[in-house]
Protein backbone atom coordinates (compact mmCIF):
# COMPACT_ATOMS: atom_id res chain seq x y z
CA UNK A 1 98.64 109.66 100.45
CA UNK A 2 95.82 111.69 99.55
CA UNK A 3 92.53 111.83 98.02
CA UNK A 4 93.92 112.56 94.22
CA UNK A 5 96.57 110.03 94.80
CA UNK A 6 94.03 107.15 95.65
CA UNK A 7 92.13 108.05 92.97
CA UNK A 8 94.61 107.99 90.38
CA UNK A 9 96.18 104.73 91.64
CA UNK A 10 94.63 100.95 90.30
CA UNK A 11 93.14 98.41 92.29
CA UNK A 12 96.45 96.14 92.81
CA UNK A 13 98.34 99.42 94.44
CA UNK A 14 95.66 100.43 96.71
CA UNK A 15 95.67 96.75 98.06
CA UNK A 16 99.66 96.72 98.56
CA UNK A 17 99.40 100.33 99.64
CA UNK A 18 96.55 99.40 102.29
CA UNK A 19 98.23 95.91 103.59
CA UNK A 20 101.43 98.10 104.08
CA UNK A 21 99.59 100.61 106.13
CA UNK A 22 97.93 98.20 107.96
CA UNK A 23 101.75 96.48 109.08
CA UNK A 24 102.64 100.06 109.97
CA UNK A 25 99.54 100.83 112.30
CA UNK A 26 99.51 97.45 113.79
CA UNK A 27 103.61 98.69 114.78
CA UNK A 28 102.48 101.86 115.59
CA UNK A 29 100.17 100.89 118.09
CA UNK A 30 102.56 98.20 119.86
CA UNK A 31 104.71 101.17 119.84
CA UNK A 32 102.02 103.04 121.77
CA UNK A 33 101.32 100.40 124.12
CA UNK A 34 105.00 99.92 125.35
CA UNK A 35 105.59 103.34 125.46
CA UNK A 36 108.11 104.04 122.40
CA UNK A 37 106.00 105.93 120.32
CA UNK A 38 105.48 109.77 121.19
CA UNK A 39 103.52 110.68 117.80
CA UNK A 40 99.91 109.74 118.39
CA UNK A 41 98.58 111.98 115.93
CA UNK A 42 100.01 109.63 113.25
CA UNK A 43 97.99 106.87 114.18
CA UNK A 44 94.99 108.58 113.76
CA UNK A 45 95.85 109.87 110.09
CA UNK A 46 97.19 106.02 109.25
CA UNK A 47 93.66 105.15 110.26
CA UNK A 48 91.71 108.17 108.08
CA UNK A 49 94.03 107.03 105.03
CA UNK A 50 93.33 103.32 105.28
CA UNK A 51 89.76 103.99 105.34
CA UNK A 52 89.69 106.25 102.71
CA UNK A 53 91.19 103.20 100.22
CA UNK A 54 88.89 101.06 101.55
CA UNK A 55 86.29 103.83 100.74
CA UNK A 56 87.67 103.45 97.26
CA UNK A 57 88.24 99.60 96.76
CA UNK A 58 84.38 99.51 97.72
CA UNK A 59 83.23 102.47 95.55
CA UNK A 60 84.83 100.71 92.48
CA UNK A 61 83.31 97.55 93.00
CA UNK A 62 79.71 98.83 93.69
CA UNK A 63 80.62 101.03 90.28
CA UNK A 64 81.18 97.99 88.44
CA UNK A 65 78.34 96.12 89.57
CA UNK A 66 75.96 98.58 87.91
C-alpha cells in the first residue's frame, strides 16, 4: 500500500487495513524469533506502512479539529 492509496482510502479502511497489518507483523516477528521467517526486509516495510496510516488517521483528525 502506498502513499496515493492511503490517501485515497476513508477512515474505516485505513483502520481495518492497519489492524490487519498489525496481525501480520505481530506473525512476522514470531516467525523471526523461531527461526521460520527468512524475509526480514518485510518487516521493516510492514512497519514504514503502518506508520504511514497512522500518519494519516492523525493528520485527518488534527485537520478536522481546525
Amino acid at each position: 500500500m502506498d502513499n496515493a492509496d492511503i490517501k485515497k482510502s476513508t477512515d474505516t479502511e485505513l483502520k481495518n487495513v492497519l489492524a490487519t497489518f498489525k496481525e501480520e507483523l505481530r506473525a512476522m516477528r514470531f516467525k523471526l524469533s523461531s527461526g521460520d521467517f527468512k524475509k526480514v526486509r518485510e518487516i521493516r516495510v510492514k512497519r514504514k506502512t503502518i506508520a504511514r496510516i497512522l500518519t494519516e488517521l492523525s493528520h485527518r483528525v488534527h485537520k478536522e479539529q481546525v
